[in-house]
N, C-alpha and C. Protein backbone atom coordinates (compact mmCIF):
# COMPACT_ATOMS: atom_id res chain seq x y z
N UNK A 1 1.55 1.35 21.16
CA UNK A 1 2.64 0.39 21.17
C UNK A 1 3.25 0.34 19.77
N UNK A 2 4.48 0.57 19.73
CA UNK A 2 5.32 0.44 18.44
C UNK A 2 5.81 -0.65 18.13
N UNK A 3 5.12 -1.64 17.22
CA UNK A 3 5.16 -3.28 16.60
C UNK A 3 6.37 -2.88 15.47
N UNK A 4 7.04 -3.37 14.96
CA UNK A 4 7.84 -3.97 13.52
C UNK A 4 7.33 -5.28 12.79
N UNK A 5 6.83 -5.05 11.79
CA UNK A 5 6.71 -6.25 10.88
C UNK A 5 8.24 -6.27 9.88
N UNK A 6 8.55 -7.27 9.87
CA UNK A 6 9.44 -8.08 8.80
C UNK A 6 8.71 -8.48 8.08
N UNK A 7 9.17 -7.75 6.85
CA UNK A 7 7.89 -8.48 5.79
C UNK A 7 9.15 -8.60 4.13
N UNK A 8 8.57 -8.24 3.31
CA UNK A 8 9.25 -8.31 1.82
C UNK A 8 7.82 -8.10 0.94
N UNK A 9 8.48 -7.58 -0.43
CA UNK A 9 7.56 -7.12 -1.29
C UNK A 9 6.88 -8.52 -2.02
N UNK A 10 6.11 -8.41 -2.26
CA UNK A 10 5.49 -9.62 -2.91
C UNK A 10 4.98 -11.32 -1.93
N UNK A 11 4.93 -10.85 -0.32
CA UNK A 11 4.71 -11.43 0.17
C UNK A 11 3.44 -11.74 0.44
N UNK A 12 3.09 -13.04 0.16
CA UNK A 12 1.42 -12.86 0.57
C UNK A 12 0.90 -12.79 2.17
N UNK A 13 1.82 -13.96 2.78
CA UNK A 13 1.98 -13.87 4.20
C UNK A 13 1.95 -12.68 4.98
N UNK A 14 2.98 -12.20 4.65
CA UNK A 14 2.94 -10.36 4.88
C UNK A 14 1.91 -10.10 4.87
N UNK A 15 1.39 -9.79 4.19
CA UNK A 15 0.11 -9.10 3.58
C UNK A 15 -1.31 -9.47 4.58
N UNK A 16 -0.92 -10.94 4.65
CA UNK A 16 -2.01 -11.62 5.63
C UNK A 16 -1.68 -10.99 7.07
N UNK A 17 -0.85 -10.91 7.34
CA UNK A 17 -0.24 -10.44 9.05
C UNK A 17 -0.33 -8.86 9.17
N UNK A 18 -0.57 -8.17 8.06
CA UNK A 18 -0.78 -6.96 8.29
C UNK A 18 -2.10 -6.51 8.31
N UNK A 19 -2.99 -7.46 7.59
CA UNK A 19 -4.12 -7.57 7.51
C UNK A 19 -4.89 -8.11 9.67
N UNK A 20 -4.38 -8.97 10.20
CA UNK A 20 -4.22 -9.54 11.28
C UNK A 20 -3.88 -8.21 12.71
N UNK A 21 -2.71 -7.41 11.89
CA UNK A 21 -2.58 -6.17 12.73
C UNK A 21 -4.18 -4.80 12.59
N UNK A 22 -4.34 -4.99 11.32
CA UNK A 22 -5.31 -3.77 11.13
C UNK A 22 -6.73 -4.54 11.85
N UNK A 23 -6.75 -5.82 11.83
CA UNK A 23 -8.04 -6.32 12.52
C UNK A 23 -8.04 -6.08 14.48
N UNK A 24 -6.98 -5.87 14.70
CA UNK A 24 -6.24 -5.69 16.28
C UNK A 24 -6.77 -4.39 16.55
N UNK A 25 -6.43 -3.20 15.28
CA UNK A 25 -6.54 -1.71 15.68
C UNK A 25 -7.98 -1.92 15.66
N UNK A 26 -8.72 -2.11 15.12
CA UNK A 26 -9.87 -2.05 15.05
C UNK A 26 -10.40 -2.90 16.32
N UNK A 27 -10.18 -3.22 16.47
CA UNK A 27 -10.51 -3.87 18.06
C UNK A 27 -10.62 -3.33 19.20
N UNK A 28 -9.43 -2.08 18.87
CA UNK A 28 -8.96 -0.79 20.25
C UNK A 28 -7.87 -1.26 20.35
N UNK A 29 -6.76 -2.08 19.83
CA UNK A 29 -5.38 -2.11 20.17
C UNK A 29 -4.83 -0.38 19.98
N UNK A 30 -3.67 -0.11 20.66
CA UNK A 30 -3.47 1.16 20.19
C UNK A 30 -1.84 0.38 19.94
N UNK A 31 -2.00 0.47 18.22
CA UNK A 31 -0.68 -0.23 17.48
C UNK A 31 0.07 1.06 16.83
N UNK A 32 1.29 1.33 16.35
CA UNK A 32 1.98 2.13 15.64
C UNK A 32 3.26 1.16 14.42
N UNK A 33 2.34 0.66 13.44
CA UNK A 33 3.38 -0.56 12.52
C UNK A 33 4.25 0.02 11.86
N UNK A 34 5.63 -0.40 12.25
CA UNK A 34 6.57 -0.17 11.41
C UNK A 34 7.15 -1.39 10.07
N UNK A 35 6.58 -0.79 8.42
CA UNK A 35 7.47 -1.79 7.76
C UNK A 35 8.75 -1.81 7.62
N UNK A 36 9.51 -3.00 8.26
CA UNK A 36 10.98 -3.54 7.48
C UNK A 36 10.77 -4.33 6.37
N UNK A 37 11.66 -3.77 5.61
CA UNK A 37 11.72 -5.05 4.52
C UNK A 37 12.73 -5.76 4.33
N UNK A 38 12.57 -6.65 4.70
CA UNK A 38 13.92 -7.92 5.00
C UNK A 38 15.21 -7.55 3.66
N UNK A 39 15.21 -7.35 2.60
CA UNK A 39 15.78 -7.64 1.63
C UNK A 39 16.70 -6.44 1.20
N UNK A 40 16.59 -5.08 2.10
CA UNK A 40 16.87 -3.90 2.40
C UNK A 40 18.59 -4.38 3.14
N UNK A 41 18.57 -5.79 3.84
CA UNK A 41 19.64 -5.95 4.68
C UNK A 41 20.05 -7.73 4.66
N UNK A 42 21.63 -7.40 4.29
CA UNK A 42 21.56 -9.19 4.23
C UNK A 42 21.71 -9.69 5.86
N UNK A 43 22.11 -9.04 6.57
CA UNK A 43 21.89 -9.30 8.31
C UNK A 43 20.20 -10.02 8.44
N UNK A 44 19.30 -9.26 8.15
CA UNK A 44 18.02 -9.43 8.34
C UNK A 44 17.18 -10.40 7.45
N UNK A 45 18.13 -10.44 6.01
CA UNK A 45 17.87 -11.74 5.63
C UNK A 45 18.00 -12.92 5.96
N UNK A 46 18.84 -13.10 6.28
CA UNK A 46 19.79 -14.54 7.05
C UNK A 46 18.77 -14.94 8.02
N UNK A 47 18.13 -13.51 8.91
CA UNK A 47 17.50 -13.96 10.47
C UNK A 47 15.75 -14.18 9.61
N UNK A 48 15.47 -13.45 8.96
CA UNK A 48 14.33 -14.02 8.83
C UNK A 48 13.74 -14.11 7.66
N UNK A 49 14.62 -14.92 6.75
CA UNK A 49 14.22 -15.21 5.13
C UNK A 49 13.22 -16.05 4.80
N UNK A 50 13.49 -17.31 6.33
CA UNK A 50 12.37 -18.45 5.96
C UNK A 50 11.29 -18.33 6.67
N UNK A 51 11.27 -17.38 8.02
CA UNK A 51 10.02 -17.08 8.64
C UNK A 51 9.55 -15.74 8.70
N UNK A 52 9.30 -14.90 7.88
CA UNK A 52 8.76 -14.14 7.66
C UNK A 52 7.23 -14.52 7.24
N UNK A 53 5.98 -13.45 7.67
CA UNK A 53 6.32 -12.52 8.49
C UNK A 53 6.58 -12.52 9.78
N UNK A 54 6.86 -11.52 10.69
CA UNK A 54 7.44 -11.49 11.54
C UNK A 54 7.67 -9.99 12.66
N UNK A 55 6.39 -10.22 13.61
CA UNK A 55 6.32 -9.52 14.40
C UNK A 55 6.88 -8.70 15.24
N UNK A 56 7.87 -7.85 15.63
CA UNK A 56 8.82 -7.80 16.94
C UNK A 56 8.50 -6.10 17.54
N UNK A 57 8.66 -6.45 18.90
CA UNK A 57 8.67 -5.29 19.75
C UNK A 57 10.09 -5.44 20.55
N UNK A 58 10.99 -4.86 20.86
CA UNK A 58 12.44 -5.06 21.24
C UNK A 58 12.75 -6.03 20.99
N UNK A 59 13.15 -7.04 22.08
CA UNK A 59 13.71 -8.66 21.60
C UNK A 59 12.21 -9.55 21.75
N UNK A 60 10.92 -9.18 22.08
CA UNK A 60 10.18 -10.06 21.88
C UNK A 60 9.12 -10.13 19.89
N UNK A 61 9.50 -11.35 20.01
CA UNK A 61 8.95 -11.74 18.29
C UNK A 61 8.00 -12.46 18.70
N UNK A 62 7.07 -12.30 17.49
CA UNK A 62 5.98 -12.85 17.43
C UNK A 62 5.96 -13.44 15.42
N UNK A 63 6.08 -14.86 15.30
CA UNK A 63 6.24 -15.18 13.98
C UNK A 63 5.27 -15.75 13.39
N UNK A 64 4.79 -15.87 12.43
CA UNK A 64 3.80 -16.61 11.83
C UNK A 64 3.60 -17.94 11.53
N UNK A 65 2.37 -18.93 11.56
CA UNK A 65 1.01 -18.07 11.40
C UNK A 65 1.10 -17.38 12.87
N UNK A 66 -0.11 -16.43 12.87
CA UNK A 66 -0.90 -16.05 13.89
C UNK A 66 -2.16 -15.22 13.46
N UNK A 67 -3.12 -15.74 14.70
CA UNK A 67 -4.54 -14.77 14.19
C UNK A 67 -4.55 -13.71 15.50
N UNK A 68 -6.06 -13.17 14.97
CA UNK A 68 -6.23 -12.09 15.89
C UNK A 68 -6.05 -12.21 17.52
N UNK A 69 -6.63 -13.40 17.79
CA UNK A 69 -6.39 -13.92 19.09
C UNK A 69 -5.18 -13.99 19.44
N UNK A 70 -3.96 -15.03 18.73
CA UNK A 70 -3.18 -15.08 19.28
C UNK A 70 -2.14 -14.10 19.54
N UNK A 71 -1.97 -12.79 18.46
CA UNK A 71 -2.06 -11.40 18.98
C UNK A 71 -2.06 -10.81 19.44
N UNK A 72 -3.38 -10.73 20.02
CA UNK A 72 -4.33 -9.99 21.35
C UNK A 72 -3.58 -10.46 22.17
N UNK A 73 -3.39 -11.95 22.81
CA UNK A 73 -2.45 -12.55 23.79
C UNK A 73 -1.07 -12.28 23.64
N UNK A 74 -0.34 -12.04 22.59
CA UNK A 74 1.14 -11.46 22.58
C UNK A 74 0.57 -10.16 22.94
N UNK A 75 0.14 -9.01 22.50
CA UNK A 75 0.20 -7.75 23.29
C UNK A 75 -0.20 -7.32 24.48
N UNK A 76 -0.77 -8.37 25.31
CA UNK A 76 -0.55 -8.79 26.36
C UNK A 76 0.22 -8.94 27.28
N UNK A 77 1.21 -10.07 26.81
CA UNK A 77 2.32 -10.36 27.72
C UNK A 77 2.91 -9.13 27.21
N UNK A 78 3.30 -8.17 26.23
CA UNK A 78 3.95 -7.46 26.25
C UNK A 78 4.14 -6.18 27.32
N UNK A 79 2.91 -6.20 27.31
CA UNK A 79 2.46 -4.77 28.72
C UNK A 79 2.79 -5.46 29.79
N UNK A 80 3.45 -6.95 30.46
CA UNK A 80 3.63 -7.05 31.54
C UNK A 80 5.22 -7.26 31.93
């Protein structure tokens, strides 16, 4: 499954949610993370400057916090 994180450099959050994805693969998720970096685009700033990070598979997002669990349950509904 091909995830997008919205993230930015110097984010700790980020950092935590990617940390959150690598605990998933290790689980047996079968993930493929793509980084955006918000700041690359003022479009993408605007949409997610104040909630980053920020999960997305087509139009479904997944924003922070979130842990492993709640995760596991978004890639879930995603396969249905």
């Amino acid at each position: 499954m091909e995830l997008i994180l919205y993230h930015t450099s110097g984010c700790h959050l980020c950092e935590l949610a990617e940390g959150v994805v690598a605990q998933a693969k290790l689980a047996g998720a079968d993930i493929q993370l793509a980084l955006v970096d918000i700041a690359a685009s003022e479009d993408l700033m605007n949409r997610y400057g104040w909630t980053i990070p920020v999960l997305a598979s087509g139009s479904w997002e997944l924003s922070w916090p979130f842990d492993l669990a709640k995760l596991q349950s978004w890639l879930v509904l995603l396969k249905t």
